[in-house]
Protein backbone atom coordinates (compact mmCIF):
# COMPACT_ATOMS: atom_id res chain seq x y z
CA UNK A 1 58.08 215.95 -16.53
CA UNK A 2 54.36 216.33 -17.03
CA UNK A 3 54.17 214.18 -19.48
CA UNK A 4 56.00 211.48 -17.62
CA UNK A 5 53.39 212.04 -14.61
CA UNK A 6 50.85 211.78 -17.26
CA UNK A 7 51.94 208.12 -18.42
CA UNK A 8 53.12 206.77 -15.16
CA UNK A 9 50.00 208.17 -12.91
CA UNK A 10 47.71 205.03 -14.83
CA UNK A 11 50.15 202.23 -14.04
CA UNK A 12 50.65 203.54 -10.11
CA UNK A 13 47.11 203.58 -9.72
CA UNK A 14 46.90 200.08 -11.08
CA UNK A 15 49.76 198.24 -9.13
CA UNK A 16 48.56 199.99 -5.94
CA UNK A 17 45.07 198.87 -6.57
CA UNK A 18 46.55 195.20 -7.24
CA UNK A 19 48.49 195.02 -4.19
CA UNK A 20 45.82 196.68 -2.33
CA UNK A 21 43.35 193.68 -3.17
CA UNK A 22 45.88 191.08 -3.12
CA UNK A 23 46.87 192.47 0.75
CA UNK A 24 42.84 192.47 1.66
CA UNK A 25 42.63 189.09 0.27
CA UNK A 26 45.56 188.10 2.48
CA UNK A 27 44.11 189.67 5.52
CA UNK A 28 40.44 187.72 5.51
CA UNK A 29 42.18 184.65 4.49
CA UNK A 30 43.66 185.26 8.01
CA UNK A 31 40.36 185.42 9.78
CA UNK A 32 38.95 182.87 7.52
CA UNK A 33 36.74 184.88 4.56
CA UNK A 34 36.71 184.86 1.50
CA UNK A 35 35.94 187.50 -1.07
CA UNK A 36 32.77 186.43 -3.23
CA UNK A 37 33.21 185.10 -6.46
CA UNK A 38 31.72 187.80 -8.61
CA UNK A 39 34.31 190.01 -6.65
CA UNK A 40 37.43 187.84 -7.82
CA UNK A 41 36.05 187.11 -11.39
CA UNK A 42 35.71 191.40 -11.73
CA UNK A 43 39.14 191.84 -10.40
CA UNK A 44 41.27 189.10 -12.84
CA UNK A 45 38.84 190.73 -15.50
CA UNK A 46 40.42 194.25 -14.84
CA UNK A 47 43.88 193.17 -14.05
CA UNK A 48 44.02 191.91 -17.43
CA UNK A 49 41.74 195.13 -19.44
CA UNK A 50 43.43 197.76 -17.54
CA UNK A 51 46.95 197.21 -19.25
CA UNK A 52 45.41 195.86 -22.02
CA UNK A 53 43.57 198.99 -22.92
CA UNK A 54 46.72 201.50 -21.51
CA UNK A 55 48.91 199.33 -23.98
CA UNK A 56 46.05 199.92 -27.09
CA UNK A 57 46.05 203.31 -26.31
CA UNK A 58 49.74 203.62 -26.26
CA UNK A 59 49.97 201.69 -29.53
CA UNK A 60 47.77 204.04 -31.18
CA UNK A 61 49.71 207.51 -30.11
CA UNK A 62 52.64 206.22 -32.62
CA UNK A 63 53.84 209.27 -34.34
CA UNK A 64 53.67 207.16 -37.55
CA UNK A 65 50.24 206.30 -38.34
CA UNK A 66 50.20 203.61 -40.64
CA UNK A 67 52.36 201.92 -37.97
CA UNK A 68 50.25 202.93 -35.25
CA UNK A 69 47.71 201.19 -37.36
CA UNK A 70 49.10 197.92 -38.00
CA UNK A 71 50.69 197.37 -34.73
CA UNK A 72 47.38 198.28 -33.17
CA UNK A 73 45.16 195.57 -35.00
CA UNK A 74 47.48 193.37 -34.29
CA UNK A 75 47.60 193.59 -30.88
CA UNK A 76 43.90 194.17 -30.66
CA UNK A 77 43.70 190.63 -32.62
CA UNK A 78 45.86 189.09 -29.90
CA UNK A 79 44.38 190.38 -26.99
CA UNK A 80 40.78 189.48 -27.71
CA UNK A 81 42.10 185.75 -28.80
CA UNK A 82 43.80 185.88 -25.24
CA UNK A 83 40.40 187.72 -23.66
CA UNK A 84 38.34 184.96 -25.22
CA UNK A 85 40.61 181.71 -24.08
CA UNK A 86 41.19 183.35 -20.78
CA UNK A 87 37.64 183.58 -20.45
CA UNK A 88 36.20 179.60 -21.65
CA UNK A 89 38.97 178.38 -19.65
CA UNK A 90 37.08 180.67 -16.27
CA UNK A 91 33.83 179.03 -17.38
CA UNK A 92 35.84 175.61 -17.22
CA UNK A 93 37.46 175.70 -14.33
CA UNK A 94 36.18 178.35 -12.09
CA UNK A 95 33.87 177.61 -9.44
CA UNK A 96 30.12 178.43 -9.74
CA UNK A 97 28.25 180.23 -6.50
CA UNK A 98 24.21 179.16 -5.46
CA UNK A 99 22.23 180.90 -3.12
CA UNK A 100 20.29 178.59 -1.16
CA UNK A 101 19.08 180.43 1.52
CA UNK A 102 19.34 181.24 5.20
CA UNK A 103 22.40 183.20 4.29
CA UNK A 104 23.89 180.19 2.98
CA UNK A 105 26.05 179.95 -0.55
CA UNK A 106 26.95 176.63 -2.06
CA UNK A 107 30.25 176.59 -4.26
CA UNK A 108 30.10 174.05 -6.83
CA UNK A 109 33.85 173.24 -7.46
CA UNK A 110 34.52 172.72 -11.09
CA UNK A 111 37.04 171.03 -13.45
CA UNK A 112 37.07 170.44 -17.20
CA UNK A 113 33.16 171.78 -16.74
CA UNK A 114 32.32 169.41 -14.39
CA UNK A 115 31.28 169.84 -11.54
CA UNK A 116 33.84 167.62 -8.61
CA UNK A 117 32.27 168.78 -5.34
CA UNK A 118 30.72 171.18 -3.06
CA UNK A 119 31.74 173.71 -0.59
CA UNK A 120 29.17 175.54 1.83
CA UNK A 121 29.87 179.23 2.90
CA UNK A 122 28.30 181.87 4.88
CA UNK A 123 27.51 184.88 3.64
CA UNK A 124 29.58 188.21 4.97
CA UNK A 125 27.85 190.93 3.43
CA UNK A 126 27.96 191.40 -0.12
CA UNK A 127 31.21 190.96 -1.28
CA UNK A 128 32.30 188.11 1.27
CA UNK A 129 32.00 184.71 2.40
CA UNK A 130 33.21 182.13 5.34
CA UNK A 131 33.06 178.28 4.92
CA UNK A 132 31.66 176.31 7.04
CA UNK A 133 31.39 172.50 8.28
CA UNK A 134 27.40 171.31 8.51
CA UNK A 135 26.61 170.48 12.54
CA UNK A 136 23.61 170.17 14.17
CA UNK A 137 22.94 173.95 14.85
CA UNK A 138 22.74 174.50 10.68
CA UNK A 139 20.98 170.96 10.41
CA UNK A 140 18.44 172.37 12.47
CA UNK A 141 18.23 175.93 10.77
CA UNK A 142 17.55 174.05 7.55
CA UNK A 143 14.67 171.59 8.83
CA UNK A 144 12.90 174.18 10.89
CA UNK A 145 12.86 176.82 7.59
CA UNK A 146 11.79 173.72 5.70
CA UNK A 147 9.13 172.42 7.93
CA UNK A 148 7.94 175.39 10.05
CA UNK A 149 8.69 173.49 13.06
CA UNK A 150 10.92 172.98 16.11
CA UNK A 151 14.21 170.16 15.47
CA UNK A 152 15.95 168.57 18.39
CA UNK A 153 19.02 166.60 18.02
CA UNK A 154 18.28 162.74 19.60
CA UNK A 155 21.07 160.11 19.28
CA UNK A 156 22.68 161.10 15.67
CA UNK A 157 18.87 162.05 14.27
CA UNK A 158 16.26 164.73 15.10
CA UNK A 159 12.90 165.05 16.37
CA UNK A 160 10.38 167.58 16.72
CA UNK A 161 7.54 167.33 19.76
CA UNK A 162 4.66 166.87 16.84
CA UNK A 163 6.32 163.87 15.77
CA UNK A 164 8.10 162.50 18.95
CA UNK A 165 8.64 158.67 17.31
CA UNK A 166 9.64 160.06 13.88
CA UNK A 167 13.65 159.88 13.97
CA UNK A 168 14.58 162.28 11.05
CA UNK A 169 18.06 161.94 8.89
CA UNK A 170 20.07 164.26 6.79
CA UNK A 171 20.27 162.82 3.88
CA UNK A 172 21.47 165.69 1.16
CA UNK A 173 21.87 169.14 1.47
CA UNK A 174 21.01 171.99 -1.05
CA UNK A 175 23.23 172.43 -3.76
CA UNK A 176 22.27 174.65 -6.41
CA UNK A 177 19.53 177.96 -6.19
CA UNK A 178 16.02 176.40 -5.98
CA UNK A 179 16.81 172.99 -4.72
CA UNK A 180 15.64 171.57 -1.31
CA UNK A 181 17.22 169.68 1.50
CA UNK A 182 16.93 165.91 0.95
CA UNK A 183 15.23 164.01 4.44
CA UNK A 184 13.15 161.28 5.41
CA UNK A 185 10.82 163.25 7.55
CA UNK A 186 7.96 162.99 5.47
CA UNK A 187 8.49 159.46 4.48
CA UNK A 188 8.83 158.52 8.21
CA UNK A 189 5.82 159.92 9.31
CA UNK A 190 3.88 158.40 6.20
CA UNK A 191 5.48 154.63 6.98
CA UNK A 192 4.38 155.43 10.50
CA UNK A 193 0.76 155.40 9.62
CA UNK A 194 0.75 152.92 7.10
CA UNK A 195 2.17 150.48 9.57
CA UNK A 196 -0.45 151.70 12.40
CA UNK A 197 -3.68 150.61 9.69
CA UNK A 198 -1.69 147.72 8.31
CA UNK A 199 -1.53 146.00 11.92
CA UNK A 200 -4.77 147.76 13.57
CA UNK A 201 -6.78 146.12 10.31
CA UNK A 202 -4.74 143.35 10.00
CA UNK A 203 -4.55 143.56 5.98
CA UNK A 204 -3.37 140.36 4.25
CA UNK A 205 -1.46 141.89 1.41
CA UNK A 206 2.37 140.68 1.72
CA UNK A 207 4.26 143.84 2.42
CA UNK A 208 8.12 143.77 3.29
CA UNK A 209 10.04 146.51 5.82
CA UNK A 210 13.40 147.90 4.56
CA UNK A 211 15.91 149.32 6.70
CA UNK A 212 18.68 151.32 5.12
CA UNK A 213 21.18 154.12 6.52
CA UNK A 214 18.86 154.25 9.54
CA UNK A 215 15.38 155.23 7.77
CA UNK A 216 12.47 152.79 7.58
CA UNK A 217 10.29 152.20 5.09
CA UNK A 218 7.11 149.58 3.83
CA UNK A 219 6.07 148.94 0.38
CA UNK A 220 3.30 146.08 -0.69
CA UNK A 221 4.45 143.10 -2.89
CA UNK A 222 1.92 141.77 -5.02
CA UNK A 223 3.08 138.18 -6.49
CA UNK A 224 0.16 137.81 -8.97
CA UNK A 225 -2.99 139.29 -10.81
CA UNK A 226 -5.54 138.08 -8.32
CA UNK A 227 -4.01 140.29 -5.52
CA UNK A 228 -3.96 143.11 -7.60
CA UNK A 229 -7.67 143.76 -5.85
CA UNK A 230 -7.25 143.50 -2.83
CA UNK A 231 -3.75 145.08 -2.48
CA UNK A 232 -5.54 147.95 -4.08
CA UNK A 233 -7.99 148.31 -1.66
CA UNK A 234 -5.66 148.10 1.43
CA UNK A 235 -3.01 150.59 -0.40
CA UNK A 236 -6.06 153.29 -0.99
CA UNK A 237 -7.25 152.74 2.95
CA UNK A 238 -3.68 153.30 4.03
CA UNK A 239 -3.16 156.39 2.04
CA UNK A 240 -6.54 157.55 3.12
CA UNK A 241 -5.66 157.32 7.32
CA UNK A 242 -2.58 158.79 5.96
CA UNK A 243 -4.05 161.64 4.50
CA UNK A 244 -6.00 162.83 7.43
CA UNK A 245 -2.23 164.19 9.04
CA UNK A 246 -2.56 168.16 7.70
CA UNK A 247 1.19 167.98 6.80
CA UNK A 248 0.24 165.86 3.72
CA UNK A 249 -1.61 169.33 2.58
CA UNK A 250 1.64 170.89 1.89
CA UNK A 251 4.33 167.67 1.21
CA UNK A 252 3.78 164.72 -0.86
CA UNK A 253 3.69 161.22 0.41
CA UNK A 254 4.13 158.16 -1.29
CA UNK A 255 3.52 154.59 -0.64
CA UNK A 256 5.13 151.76 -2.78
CA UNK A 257 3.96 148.47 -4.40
CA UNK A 258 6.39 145.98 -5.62
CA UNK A 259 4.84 144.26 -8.57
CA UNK A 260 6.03 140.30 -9.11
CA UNK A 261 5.64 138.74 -12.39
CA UNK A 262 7.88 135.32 -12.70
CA UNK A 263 10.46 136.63 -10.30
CA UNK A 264 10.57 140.37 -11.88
CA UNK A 265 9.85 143.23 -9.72
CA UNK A 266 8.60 146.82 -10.65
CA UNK A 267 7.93 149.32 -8.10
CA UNK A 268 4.56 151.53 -8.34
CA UNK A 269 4.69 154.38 -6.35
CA UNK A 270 1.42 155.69 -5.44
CA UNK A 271 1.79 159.56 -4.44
CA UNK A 272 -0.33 161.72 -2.33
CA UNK A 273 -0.92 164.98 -0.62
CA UNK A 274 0.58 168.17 -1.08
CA UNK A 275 2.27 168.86 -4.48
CA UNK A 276 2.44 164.79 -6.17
CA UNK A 277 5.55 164.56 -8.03
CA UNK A 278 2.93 162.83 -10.85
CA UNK A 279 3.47 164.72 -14.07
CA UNK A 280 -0.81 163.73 -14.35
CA UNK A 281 -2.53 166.28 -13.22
CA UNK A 282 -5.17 164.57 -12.42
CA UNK A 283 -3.28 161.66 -9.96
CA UNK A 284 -2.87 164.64 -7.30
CA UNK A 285 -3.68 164.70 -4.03
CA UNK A 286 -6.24 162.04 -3.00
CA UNK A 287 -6.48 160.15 -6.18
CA UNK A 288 -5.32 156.96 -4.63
CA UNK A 289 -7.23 157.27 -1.69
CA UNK A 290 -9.71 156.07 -4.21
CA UNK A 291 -9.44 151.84 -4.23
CA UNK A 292 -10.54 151.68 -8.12
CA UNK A 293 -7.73 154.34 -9.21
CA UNK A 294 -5.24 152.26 -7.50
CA UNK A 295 -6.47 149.14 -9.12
CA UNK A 296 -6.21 151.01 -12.40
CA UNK A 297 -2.41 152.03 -11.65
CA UNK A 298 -1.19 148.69 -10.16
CA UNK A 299 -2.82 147.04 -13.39
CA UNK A 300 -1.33 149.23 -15.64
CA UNK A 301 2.13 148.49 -14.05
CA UNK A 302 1.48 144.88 -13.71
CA UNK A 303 0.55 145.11 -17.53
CA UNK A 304 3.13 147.15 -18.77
CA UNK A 305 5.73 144.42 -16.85
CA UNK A 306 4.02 141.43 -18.29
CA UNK A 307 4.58 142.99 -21.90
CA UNK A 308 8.21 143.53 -21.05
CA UNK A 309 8.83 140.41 -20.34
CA UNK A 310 6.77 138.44 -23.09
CA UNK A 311 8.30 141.00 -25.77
CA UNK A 312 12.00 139.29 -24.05
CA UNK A 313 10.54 135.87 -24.15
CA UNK A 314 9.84 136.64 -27.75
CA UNK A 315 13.28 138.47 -28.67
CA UNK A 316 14.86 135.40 -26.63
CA UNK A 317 12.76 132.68 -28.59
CA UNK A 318 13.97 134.21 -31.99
CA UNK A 319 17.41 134.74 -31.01
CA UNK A 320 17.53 130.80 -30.24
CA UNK A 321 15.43 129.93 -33.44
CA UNK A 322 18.01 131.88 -35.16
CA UNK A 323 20.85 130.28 -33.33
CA UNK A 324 19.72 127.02 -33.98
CA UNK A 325 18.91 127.41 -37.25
CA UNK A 326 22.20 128.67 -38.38
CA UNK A 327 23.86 125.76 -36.31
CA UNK A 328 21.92 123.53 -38.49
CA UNK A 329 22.76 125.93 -41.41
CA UNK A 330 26.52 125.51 -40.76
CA UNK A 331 26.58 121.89 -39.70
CA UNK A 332 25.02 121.26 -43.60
CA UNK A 333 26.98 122.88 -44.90
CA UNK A 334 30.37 121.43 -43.31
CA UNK A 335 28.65 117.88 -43.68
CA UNK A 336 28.26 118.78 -47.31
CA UNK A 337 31.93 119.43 -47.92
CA UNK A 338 32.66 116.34 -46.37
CA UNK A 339 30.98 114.69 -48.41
CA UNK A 340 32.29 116.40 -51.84
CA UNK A 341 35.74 116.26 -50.33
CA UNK A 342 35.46 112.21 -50.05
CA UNK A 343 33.71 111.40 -52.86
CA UNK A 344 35.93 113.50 -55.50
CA UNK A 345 38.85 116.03 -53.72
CA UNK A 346 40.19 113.17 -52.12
CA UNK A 347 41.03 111.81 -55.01
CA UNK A 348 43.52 115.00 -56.17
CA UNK A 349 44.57 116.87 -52.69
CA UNK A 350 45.26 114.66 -49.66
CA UNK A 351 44.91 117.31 -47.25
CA UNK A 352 42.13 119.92 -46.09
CA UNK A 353 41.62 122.98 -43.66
CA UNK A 354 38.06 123.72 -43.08
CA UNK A 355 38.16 127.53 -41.28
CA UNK A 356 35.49 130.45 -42.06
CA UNK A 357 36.79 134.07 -43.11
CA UNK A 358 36.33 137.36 -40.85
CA UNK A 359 32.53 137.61 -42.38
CA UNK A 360 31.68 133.95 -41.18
CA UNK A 361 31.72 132.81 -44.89
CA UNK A 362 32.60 129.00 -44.69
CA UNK A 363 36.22 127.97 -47.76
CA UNK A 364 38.51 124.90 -47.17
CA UNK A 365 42.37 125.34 -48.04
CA UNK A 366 43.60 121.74 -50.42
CA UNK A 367 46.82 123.33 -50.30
CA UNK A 368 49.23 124.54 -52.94
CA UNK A 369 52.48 123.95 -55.39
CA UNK A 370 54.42 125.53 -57.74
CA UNK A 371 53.77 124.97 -61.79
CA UNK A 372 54.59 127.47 -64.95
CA UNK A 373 51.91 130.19 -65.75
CA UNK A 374 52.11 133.12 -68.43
CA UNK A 375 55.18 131.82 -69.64
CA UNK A 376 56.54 132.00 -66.10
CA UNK A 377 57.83 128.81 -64.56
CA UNK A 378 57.53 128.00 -61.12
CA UNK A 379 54.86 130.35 -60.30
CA UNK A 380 53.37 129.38 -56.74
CA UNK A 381 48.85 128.89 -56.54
CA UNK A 382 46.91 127.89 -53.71
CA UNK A 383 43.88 125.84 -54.25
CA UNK A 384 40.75 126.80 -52.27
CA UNK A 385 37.07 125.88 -52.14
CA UNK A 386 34.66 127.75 -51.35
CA UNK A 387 31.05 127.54 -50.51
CA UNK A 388 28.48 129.73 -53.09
CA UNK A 389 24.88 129.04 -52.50
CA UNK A 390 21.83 126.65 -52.21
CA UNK A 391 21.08 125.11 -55.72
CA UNK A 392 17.66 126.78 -56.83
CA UNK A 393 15.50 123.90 -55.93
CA UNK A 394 17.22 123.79 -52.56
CA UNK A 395 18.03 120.49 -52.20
CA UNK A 396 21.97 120.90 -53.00
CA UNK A 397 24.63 123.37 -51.56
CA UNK A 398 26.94 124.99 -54.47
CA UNK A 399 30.46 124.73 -54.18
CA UNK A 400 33.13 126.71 -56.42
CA UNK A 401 36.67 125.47 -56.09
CA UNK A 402 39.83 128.06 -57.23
CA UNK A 403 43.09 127.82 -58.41
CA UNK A 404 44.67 131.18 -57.33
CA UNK A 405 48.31 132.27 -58.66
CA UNK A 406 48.73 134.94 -56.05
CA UNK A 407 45.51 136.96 -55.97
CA UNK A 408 44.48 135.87 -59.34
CA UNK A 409 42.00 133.08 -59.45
CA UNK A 410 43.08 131.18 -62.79
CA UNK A 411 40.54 128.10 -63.02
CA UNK A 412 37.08 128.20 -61.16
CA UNK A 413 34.99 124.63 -60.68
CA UNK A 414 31.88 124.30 -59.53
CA UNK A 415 30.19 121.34 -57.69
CA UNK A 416 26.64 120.72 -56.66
CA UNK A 417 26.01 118.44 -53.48
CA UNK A 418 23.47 116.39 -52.62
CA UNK A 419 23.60 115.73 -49.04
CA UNK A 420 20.86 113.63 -48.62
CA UNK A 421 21.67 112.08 -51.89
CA UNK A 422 24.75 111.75 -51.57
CA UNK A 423 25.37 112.98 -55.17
CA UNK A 424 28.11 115.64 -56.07
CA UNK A 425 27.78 116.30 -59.56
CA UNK A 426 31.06 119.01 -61.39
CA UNK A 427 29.15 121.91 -63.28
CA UNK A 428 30.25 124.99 -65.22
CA UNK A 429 30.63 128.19 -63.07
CA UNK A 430 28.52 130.58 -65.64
CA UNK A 431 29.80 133.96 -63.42
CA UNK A 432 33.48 133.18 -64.02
């Protein structure tokens, strides 16, 4: 009876622990929680190594022992094949959990490892979590902790009293550990000041306003070299008034050029304050606040463009050199086979199909019959010719005409044509 207990004690702790977990799980789905992810992956990971083991150690508690032995390699071979696709198919399928703070989690929901959408949960304590719907209260929480300063909600956008006539927008929420919410605050304020010194210095550099999903924005366009100057000097001054706001000693502005060159575009961004997303170390901060490093930049664009372009121009030019060339190529050598064809095919085959093979390699069909061959009467050939090479002093094309019984070519003849001759003259085919 012991030894029953002994056996059956394991497996009544493990269902009761199951159904214990799958009844909590039951409950907070109830009141809307979740447990954690860690939490589930640790359960399925000992609902499968609990009997797994008990069943090993079972296995090996066979009275006979080379029995015991086999059976329990064998099963240990199984189970760690099942373990191992039990576990890439988790890391394929199961969803991945990011801390992004405030007591927020983002689930990244995955399939076929790839990732198919996000989730956002609060946390509840350590082993649970609640989703959640973004609104304006946890808007709010995430550009205050981001900015350091106080949001209001205004007409489907936010403001904060520093900034009264800055609208601010969502635009992406955190998804993974590390990353940052995605706004236009910064850029709004930035535009806000450029426009102010574009319009209280009246500048004369073109520059273009953009309007999309409710942010603003400005960006020069420079048309041609001999703006380059002067845009570079009204970009650096803009920057510069720009500059003096202390927010741009913590986050990075940016203003854009467009750069023309016969109707293509390339935008420059010129990046300032705070932490410049420039991998140059040395284009931080207040580099283009300086009118000569601008200059340098917008040049280097404007260059780097202008190769671009002349390198296509140059691609393009060969390509229709090329083209050309090879129509005149072709049309020679069709005009050529004309000619042979009149002056001395005609006189044996009264038909002709000019076509090119899969490789582009030009060969007329004369047609075929039927005549005897290796004692074989009756045996069908096709005649074909087909075009070889330019002579060696280039003037004529090289033409080999063949007599084929099936695949076997039985008679090869070469001709040499003159086009501008107008000779065709028979010759020996040395190869055949």
């Amino acid at each position: 009876m012991e030894r029953k207990i002994k056996y059956a004690l394991p497996w009544i702790i493990y269902l009761g622990s199951l159904l214990g977990f799958v009844l909590a799980r039951f409950i907070l789905r109830g009141i809307g929680v979740e447990f954690r992810l860690w939490v589930q992956a640790l359960f399925w990971a000992l609902v499968f190594l609990f009997p797994a083991l008990l069943i090993g150690y079972y296995l090996t508690r066979i009275k006979y022992k080379v029995l015991a032995v086999v059976l329990t390699v064998i099963y240990a071979v199984l189970a760690v094949i099942v373990f191992i696709g039990g576990f890439v198919y988790f890391l394929l399928t199961s969803p991945s959990e990011h801390d992004i703070g405030l007591g927020i989690i983002c689930v990244a929901e995955q399939s076929g490892g790839y990732t198919t959408g996000y989730t956002y949960w609060d946390k509840i304590s350590f082993f649970g979590r609640r989703q959640f719907e973004w609104d304006e209260e946890r808007d709010i929480r995430l550009l205050e902790d981001k900015y350091g300063m106080k949001f209001a909600e205004n007409s489907g956008a936010y403001v904060t009293e520093e900034y009264p006539q800055i609208a601010v927008h969502i635009l992406g929420y955190p998804t993974v550990s590390g990353s940052g919410l995605s706004d236009d605050f910064i850029e709004n304020i930035a535009c806000d000041y450029f426009k102010k010194t574009y319009e209280a210095e009246a500048f004369q550099t073109e520059w273009s306003e953009t309007k999309e999903n409710g942010t603003e924005g400005y960006h020069f366009i420079v048309k041609n070299e001999s703006e380059m100057k002067q845009a570079s000097k009204e970009a650096a001054a803009m920057i510069s008034d720009a500059m003096e706001d202390s927010i741009f000693k913590k986050f990075t502005g940016v203003l854009q050029v467009q750069i023309e060159v016969k109707e293509n575009k390339r935008i420059c961004s010129l990046y300032f304050g705070g932490e410049s997303e420039s991998s140059d170390l040395e284009k931080r901060g207040d580099y283009y606040a300086d009118a000569e490093n601008t200059e340098k930049t917008l040049a280097q664009t404007y260059n780097e463009l202008l190769q671009s372009l002349e390198e296509s121009e140059r691609i393009e030019q060969i390509t229709e050199d090329t083209e050309d060339e090879n129509k005149k190529y072709f049309d020679r050598m069709e005009r050529s086979y004309d000619l042979l064809y009149e002056k001395k095919l005609s006189e044996q085959y009264t038909t002709s199909e000019k076509t090119y093979n899969a490789k582009g390699n030009f060969y007329a069909i004369l047609g075929g019959d039927t005549a005897e061959y290796e004692n074989e009467a009756d045996r069908p050939y096709e005649v074909t010719v087909v075009y070889d090479r330019v002579s060696d002093d280039g003037k004529s094309l090289l033409f080999v005409m063949y007599k084929k019984y099936h695949e076997k070519s039985d008679t090869a003849t070469g001709y040499s044509v003159d086009l501008d001759a107008e000779k065709v003259k028979e010759y020996d085919v040395p190869w055949f």
